[in-house]
N, C-alpha and C. Protein backbone atom coordinates (compact mmCIF):
# COMPACT_ATOMS: atom_id res chain seq x y z
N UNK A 1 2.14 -1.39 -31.42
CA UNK A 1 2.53 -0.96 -30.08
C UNK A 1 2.69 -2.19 -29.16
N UNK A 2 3.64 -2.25 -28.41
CA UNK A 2 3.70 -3.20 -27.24
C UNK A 2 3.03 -3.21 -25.98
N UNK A 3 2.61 -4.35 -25.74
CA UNK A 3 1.24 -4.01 -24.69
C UNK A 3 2.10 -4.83 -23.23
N UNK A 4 3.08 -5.50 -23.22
CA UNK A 4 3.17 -6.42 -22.29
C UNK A 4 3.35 -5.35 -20.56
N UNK A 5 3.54 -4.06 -20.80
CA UNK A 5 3.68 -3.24 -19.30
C UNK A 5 2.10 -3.59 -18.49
N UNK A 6 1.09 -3.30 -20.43
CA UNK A 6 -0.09 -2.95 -20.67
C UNK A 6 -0.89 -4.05 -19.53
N UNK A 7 -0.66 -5.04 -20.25
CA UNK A 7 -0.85 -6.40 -19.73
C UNK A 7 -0.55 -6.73 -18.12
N UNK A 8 0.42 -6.43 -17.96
CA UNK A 8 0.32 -6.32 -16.29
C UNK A 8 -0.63 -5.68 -15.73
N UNK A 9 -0.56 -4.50 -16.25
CA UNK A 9 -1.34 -3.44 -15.38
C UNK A 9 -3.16 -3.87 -15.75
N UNK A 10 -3.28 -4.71 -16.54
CA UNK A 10 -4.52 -5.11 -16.67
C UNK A 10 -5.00 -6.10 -15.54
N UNK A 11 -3.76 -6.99 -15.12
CA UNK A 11 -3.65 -8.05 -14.31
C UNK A 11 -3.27 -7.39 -12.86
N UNK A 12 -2.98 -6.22 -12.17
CA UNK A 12 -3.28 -5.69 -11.12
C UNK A 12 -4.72 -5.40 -10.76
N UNK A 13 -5.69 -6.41 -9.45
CA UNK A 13 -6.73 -5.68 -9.19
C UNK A 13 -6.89 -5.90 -7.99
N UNK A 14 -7.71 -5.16 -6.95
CA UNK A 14 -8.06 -5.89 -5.97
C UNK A 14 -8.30 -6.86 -5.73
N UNK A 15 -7.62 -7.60 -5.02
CA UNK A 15 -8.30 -8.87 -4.53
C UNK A 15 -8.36 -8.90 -2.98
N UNK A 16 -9.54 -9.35 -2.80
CA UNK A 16 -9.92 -9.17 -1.09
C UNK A 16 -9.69 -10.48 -0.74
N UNK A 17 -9.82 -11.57 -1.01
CA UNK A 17 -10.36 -12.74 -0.90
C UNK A 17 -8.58 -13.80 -0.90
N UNK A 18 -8.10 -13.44 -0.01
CA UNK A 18 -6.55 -13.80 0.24
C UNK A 18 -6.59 -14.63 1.05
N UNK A 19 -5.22 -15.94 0.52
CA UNK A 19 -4.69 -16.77 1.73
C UNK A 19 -3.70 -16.55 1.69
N UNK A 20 -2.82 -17.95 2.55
CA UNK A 20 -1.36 -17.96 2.91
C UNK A 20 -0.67 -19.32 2.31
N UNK A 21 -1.76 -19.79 0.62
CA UNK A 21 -1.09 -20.84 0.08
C UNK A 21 0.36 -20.00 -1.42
N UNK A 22 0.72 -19.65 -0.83
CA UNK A 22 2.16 -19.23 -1.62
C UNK A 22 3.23 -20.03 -2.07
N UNK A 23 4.02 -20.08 -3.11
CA UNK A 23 5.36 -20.76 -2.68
C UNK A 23 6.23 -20.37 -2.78
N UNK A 24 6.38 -18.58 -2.80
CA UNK A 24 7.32 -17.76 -2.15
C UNK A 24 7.80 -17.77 -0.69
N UNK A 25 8.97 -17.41 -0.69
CA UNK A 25 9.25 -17.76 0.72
C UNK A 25 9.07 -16.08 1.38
N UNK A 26 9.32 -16.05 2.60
CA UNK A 26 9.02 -14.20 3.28
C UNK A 26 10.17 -13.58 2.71
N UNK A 27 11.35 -14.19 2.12
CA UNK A 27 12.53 -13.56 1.82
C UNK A 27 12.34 -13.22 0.40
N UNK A 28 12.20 -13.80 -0.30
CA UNK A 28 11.51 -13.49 -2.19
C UNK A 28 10.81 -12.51 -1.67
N UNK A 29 9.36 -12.44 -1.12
CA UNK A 29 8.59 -11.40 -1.57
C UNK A 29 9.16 -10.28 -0.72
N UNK A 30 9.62 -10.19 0.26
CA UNK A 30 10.51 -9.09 0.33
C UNK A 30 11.48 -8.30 -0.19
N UNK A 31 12.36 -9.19 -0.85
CA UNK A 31 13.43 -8.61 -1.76
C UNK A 31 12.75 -8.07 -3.14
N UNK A 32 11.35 -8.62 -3.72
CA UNK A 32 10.89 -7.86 -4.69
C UNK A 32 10.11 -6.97 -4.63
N UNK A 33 9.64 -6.49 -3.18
CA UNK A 33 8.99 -5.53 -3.09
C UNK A 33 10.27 -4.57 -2.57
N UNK A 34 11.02 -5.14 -2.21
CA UNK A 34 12.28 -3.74 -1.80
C UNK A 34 13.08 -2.90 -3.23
N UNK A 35 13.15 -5.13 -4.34
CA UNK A 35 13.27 -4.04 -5.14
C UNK A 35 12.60 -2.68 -6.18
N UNK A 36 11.54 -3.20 -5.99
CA UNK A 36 10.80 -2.26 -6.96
C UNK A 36 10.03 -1.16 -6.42
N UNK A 37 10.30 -0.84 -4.51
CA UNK A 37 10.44 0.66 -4.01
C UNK A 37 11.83 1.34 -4.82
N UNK A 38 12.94 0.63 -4.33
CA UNK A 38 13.73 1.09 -5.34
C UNK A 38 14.19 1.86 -6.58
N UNK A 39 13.31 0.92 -7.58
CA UNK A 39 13.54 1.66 -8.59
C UNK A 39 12.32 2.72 -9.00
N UNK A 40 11.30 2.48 -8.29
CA UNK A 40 10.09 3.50 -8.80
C UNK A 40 10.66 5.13 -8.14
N UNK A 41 10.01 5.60 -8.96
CA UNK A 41 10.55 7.40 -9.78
C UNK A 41 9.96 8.06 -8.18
N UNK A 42 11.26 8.85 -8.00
CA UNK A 42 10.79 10.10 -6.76
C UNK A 42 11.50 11.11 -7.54
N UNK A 43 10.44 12.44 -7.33
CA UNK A 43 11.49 13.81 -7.34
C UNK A 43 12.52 14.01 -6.81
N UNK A 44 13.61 14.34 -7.72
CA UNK A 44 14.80 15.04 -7.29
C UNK A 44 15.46 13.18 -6.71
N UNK A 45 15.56 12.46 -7.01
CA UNK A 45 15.65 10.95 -6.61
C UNK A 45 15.61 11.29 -5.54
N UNK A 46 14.75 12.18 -4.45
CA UNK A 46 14.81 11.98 -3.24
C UNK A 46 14.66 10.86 -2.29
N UNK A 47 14.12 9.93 -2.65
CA UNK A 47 13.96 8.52 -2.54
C UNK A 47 12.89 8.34 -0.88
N UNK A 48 11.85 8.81 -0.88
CA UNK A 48 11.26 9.48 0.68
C UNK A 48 10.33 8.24 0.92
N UNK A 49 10.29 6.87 0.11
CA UNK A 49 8.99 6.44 0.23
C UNK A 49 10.00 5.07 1.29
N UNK A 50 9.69 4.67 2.44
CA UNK A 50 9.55 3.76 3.42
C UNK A 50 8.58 2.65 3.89
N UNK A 51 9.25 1.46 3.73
CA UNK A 51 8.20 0.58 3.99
C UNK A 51 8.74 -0.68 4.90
N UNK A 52 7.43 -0.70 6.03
CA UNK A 52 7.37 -2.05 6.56
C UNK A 52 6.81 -3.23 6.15
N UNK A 53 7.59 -4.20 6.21
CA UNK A 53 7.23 -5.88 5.31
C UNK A 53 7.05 -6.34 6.64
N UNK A 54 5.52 -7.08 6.79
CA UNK A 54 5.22 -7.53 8.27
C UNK A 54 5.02 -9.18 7.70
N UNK A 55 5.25 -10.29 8.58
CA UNK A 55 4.67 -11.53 8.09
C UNK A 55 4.69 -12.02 9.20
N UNK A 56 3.56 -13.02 8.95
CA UNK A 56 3.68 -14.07 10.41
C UNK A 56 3.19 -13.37 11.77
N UNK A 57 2.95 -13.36 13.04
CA UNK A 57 2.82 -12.81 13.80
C UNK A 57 2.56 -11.24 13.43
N UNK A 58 3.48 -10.98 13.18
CA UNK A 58 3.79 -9.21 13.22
C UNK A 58 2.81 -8.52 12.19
N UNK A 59 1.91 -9.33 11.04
CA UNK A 59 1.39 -8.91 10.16
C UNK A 59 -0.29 -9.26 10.99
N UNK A 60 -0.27 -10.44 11.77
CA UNK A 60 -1.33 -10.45 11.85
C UNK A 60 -1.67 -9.48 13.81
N UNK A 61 -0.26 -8.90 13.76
CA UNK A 61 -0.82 -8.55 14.93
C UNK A 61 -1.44 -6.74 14.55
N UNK A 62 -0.75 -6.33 13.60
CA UNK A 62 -1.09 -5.22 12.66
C UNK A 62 -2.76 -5.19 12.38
N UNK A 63 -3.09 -6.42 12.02
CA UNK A 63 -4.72 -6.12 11.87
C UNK A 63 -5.28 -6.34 13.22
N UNK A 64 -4.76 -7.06 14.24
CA UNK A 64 -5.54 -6.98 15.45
C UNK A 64 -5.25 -5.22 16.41
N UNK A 65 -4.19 -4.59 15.73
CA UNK A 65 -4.09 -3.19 16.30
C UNK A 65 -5.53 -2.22 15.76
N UNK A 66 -5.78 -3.02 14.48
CA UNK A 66 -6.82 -2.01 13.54
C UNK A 66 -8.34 -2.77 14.35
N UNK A 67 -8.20 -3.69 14.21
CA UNK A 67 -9.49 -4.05 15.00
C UNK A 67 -9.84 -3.09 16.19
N UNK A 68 -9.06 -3.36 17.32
CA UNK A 68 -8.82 -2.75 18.32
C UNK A 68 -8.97 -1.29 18.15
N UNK A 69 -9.03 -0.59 17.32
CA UNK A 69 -8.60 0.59 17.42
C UNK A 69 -10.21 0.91 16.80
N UNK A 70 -10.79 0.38 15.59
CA UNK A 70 -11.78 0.81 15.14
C UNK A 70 -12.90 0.24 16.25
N UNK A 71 -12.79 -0.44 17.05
CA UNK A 71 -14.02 -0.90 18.13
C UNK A 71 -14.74 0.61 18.53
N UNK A 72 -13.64 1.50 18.86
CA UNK A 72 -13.86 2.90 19.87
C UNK A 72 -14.80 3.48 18.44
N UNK A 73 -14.51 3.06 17.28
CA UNK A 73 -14.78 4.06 16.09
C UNK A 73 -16.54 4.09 15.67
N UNK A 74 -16.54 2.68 15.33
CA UNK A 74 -17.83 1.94 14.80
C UNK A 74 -19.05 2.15 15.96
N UNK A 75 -20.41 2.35 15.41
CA UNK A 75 -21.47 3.01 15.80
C UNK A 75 -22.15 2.22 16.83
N UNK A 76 -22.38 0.52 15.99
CA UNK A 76 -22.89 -0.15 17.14
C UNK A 76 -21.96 -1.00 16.69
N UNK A 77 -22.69 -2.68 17.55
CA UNK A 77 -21.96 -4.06 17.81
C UNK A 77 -22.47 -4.67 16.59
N UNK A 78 -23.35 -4.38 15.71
CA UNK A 78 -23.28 -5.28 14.56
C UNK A 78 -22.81 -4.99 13.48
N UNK A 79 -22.68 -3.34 13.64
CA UNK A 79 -21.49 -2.60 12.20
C UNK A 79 -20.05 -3.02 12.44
N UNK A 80 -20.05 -3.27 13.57
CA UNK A 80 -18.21 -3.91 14.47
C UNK A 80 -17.97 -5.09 13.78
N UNK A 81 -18.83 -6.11 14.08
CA UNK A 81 -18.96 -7.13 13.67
C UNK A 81 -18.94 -7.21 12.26
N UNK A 82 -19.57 -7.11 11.44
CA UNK A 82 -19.49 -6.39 9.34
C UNK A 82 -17.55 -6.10 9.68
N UNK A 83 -17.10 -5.21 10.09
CA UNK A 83 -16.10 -4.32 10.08
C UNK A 83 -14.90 -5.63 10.31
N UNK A 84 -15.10 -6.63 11.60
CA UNK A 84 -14.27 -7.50 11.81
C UNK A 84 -14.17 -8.07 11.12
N UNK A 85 -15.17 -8.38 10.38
CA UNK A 85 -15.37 -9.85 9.68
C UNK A 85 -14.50 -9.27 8.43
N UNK A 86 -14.75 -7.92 7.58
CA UNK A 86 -13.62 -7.44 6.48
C UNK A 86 -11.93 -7.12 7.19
N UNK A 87 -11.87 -7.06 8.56
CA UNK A 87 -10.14 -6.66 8.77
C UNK A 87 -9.99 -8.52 9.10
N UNK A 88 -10.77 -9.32 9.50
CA UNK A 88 -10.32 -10.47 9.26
C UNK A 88 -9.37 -11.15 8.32
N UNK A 89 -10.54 -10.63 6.95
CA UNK A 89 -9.48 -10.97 5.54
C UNK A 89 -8.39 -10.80 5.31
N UNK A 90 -8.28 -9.54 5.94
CA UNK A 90 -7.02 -8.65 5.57
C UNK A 90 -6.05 -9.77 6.67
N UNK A 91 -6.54 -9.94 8.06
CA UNK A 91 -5.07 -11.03 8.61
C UNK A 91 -4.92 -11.99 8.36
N UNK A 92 -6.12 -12.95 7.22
CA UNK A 92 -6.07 -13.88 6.89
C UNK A 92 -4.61 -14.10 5.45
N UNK A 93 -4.35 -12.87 4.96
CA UNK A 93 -3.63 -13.07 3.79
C UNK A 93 -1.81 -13.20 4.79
N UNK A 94 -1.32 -13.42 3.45
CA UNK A 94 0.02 -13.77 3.75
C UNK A 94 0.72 -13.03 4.55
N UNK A 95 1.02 -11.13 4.34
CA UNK A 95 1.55 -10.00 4.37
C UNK A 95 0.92 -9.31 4.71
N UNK A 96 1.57 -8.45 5.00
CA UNK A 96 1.05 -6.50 4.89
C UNK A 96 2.78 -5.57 4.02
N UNK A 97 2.59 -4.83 3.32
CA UNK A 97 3.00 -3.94 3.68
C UNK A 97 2.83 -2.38 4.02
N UNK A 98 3.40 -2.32 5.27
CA UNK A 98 3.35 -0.61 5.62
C UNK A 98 3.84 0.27 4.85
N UNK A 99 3.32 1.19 4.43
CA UNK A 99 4.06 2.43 3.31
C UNK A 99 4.11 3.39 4.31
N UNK A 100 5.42 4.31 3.91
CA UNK A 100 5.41 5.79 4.71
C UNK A 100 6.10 6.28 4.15
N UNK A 101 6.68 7.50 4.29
CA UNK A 101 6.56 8.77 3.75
C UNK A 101 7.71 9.51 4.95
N UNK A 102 9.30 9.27 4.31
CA UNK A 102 9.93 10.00 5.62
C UNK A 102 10.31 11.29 5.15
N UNK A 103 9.03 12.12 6.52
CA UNK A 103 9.02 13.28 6.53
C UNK A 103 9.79 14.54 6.79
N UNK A 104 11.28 13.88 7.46
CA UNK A 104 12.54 14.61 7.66
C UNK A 104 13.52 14.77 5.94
N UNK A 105 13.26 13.56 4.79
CA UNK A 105 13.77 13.96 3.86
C UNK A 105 13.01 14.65 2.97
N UNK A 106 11.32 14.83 3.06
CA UNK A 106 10.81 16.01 2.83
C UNK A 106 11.08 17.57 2.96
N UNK A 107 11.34 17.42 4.67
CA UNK A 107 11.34 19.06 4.82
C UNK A 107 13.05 19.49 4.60
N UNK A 108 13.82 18.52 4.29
CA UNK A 108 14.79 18.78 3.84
C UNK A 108 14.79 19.11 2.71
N UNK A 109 14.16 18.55 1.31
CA UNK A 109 14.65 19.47 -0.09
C UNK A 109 13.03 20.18 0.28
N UNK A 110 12.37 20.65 1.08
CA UNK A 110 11.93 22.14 1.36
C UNK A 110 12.68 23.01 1.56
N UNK A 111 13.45 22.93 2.61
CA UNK A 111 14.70 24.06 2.94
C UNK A 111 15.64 23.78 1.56
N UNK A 112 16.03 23.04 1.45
CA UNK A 112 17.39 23.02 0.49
C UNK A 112 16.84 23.99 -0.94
N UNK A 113 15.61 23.37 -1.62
CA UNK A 113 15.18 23.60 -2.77
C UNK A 113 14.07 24.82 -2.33
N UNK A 114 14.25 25.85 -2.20
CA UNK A 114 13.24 26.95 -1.88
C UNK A 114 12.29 27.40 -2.96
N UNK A 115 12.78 27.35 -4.27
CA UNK A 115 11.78 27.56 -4.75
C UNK A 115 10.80 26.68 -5.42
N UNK A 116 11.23 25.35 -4.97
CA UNK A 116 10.10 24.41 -4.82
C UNK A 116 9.42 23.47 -3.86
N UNK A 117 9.63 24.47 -2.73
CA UNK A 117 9.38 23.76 -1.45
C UNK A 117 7.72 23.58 -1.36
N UNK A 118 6.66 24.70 -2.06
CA UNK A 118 5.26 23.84 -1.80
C UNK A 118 5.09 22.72 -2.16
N UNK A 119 6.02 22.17 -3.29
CA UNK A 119 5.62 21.42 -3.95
C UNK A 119 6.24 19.68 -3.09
N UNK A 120 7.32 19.64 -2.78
CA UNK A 120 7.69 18.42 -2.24
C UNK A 120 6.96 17.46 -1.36
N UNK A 121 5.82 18.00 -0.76
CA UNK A 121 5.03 16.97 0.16
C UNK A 121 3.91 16.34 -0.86
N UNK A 122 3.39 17.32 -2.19
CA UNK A 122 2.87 16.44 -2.86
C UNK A 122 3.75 15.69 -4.07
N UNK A 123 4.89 15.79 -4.38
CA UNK A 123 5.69 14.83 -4.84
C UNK A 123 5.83 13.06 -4.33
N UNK A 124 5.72 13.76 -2.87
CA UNK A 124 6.38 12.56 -2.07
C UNK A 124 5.26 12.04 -1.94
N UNK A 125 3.86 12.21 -2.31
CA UNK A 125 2.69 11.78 -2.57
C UNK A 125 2.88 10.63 -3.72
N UNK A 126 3.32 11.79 -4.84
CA UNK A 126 3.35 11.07 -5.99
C UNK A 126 4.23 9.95 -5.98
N UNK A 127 5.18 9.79 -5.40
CA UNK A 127 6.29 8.89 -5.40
C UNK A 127 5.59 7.78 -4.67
N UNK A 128 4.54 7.83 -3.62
CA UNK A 128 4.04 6.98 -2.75
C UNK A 128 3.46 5.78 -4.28
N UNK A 129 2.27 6.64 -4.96
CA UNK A 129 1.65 5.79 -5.47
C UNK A 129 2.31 5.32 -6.87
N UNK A 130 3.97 6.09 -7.12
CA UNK A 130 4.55 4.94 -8.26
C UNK A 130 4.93 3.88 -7.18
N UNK A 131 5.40 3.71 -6.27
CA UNK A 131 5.85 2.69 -5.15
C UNK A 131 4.82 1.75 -5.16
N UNK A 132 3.94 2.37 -4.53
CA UNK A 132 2.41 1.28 -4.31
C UNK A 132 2.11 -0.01 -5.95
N UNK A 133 1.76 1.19 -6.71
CA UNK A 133 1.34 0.73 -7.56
C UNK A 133 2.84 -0.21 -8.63
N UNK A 134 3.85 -0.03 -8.96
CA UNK A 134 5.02 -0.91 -8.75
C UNK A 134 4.92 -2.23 -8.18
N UNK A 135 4.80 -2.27 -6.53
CA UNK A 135 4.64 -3.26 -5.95
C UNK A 135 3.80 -4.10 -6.27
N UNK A 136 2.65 -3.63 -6.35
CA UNK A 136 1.05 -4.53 -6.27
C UNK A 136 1.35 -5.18 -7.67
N UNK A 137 1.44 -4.25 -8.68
CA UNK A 137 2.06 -4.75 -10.20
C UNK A 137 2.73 -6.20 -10.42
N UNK A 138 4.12 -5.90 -9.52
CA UNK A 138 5.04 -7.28 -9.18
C UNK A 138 4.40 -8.03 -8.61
N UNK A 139 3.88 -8.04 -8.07
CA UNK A 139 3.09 -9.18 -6.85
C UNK A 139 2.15 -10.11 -7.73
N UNK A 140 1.30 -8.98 -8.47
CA UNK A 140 0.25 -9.45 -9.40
C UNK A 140 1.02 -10.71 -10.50
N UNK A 141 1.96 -9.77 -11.14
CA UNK A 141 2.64 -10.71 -12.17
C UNK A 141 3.20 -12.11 -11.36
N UNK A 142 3.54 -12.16 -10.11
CA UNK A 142 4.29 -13.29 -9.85
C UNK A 142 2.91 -14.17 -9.01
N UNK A 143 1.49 -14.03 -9.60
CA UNK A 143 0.29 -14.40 -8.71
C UNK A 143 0.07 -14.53 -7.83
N UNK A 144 0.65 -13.45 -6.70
CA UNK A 144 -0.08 -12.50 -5.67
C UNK A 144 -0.89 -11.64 -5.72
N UNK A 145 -1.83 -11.83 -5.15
CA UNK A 145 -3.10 -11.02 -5.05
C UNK A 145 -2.90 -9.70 -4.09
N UNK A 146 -3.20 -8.99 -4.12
CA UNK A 146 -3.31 -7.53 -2.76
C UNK A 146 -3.91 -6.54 -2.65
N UNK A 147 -4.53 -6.04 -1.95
CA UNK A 147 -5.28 -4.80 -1.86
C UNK A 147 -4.73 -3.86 -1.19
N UNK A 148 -5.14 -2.50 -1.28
CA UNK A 148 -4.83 -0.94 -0.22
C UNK A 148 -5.43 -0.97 0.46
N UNK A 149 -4.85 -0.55 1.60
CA UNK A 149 -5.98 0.03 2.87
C UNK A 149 -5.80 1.60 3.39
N UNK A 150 -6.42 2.26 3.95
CA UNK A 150 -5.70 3.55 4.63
C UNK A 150 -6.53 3.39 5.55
N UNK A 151 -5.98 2.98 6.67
CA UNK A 151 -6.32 3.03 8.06
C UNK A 151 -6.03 4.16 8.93
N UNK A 152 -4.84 4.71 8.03
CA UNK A 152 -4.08 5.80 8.52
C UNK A 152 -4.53 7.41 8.38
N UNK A 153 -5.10 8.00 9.34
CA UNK A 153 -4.27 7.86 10.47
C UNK A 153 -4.57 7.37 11.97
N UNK A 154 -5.73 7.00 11.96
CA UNK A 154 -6.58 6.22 13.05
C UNK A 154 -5.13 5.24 13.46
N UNK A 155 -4.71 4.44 13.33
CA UNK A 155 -3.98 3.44 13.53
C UNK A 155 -2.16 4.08 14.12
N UNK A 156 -1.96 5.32 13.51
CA UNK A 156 -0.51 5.85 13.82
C UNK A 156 0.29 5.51 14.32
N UNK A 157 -0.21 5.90 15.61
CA UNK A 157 0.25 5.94 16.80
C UNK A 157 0.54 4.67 17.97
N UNK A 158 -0.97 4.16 17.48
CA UNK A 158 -0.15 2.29 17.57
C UNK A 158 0.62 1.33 17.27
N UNK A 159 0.41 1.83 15.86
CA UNK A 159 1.23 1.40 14.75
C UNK A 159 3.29 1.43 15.21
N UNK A 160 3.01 2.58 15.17
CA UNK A 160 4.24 3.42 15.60
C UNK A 160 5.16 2.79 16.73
N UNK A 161 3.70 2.36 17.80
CA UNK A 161 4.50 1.71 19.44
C UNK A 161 5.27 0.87 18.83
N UNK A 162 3.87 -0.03 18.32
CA UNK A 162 3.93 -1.65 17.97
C UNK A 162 5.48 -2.53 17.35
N UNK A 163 5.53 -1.12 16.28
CA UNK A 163 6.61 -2.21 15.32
C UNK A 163 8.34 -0.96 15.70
N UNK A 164 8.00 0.15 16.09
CA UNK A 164 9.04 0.74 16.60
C UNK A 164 9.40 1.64 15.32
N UNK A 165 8.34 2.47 15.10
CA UNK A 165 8.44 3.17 13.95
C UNK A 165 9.27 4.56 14.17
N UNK A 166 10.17 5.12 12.94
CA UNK A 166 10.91 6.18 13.45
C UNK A 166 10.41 7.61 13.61
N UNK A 167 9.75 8.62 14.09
CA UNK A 167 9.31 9.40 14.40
C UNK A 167 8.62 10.41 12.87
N UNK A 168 9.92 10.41 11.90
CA UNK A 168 9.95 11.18 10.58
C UNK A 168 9.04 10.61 10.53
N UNK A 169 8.36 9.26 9.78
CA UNK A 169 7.98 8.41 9.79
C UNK A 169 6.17 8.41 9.26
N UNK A 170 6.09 8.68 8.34
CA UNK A 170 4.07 9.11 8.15
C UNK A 170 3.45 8.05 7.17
N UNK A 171 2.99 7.57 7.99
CA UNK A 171 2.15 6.21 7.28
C UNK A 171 0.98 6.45 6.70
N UNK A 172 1.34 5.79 5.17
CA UNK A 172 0.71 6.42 3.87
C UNK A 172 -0.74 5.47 3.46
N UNK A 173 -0.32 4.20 3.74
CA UNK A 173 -1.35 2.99 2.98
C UNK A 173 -0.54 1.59 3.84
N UNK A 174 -1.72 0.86 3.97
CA UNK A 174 -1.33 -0.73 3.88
C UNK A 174 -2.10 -1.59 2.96
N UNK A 175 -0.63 -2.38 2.64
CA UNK A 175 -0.91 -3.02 1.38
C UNK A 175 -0.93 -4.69 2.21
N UNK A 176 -2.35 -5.49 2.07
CA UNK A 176 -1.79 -6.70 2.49
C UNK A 176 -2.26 -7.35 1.39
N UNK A 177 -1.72 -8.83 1.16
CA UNK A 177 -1.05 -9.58 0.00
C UNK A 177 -1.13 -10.97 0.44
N UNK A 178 -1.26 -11.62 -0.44
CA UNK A 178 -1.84 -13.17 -0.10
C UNK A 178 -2.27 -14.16 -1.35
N UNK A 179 -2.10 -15.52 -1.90
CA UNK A 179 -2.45 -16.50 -2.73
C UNK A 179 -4.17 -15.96 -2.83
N UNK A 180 -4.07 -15.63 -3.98
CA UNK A 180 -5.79 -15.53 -4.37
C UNK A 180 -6.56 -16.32 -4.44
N UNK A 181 -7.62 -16.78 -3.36
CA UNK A 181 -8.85 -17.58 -2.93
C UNK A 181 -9.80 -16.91 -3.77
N UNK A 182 -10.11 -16.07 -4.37
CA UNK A 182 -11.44 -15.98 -5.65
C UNK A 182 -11.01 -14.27 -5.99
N UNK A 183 -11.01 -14.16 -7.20
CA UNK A 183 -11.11 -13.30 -7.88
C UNK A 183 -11.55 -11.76 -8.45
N UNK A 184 -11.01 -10.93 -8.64
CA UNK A 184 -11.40 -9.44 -8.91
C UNK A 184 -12.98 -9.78 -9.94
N UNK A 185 -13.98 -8.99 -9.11
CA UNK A 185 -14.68 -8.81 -10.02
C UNK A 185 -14.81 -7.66 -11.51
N UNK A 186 -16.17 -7.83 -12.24
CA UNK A 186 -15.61 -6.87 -13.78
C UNK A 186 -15.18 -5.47 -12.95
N UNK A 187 -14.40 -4.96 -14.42
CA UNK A 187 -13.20 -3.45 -13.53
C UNK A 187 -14.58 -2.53 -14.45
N UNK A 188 -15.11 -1.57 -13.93
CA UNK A 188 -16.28 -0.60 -14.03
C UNK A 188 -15.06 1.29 -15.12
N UNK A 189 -15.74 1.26 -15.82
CA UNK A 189 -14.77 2.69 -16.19
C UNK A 189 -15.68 3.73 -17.05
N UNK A 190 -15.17 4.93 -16.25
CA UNK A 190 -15.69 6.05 -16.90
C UNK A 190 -16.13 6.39 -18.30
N UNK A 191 -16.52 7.00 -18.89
CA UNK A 191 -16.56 7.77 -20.29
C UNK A 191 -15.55 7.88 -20.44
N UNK A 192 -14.67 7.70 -21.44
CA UNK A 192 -13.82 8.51 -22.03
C UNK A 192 -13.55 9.95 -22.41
N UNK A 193 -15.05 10.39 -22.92
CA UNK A 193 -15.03 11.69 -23.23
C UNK A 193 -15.23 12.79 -21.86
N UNK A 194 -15.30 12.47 -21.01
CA UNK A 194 -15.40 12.82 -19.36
C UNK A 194 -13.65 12.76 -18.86
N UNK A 195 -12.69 12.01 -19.46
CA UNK A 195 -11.37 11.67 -18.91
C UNK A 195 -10.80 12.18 -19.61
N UNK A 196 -10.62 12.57 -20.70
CA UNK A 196 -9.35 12.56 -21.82
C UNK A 196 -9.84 13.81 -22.90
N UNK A 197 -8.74 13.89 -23.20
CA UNK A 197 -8.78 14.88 -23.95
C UNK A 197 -7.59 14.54 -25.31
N UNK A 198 -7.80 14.46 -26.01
CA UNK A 198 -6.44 14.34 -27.69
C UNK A 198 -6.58 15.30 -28.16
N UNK A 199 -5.61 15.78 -28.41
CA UNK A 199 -5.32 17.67 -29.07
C UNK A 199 -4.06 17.03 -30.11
N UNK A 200 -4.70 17.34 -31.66
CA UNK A 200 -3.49 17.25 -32.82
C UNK A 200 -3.45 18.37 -33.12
């Protein structure tokens, strides 16, 4: 059997611990994360998954919206502080990207496709995380590091002012991305006999 997909996907992990020593330029890692929203699988090729590529300013003003926003959230001033010090990392890396979810070509193959209209908002789920996971994949292989966040939906609506987001518009995950300063620790996994099942 051929393992080399295998092999990537072994080499996708979190990494928290991000800089901004790259020697991609903002235009490369954009065009390979556009392409491989692209080609990752949506129902009905509805193609619903949307994303903002923030860098420079605009990426690090994205984590100062989340700062800002979780101050009102967090209990006291020294859980704030813990809390800053992890959305720090996150503006310390190269990128972000914003994922979303446009919700006008959802409720469109709802109406269009009636008798599979419960189903399209969790499609467009599913399509989120071949997208996500696609991306992070590419990134990984070309030794970019990145992690998920879901800030969302605490962040929305700022989000939304900030970068001039289009209303359809439902923000799924942020992905920020950056030259790996230290490493995924060991990956932890279930039983097998708890996950899986083989039926001959």
């Amino acid at each position: 059997m051929k393992e080399q997909f295998l092999d990537l996907s072994k080499n996708r992990r979190s990494i928290y611990a991000l800089g901004r020593n790259l020697n991609q330029t903002p235009d490369e890692i954009a065009d390979l994360i556009k392409e491989n929203i692209k080609w990752a699988p949506t129902a009905f090729n509805n193609q619903t998954t949307r994303a903002v590529i923030l860098f420079g300013d605009s990426h690090e003003k994205l984590w100062d919206i989340v700062a800002d926003r979780l101050k009102t959230e967090v209990p006291s001033e020294e859980a704030y502080q813990k809390t800053l010090q992890k959305l720090n990392g996150f503006k310390n890396a190269f990128g972000t990207v914003l994922f979303y979810t446009d919700m006008n070509i959802v409720h469109e193959f709802e109406n269009n496709f009636t008798l599979y209209a419960d189903n399209f908002a969790d499609w467009a789920e599913q399509a989120q995380g071949n997208a996500q996971y696609s991306v992070w994949t590419s990134l990984a292989e070309n030794g970019i590091g990145a992690n998920v966040q879901h800030y969302n939906p605490l962040i929305d609506d700022l989000v939304k002012e900030a970068f001039n987001i289009p209303d359809g518009w439902r923000l799924r995950a942020q992905l920020d991305f950056g030259s790996i300063e230290a490493g995924a620790g060991e990956k932890e996994f279930m039983n097998d006999a708890d996950r899986f099942k083989v039926l001959k």
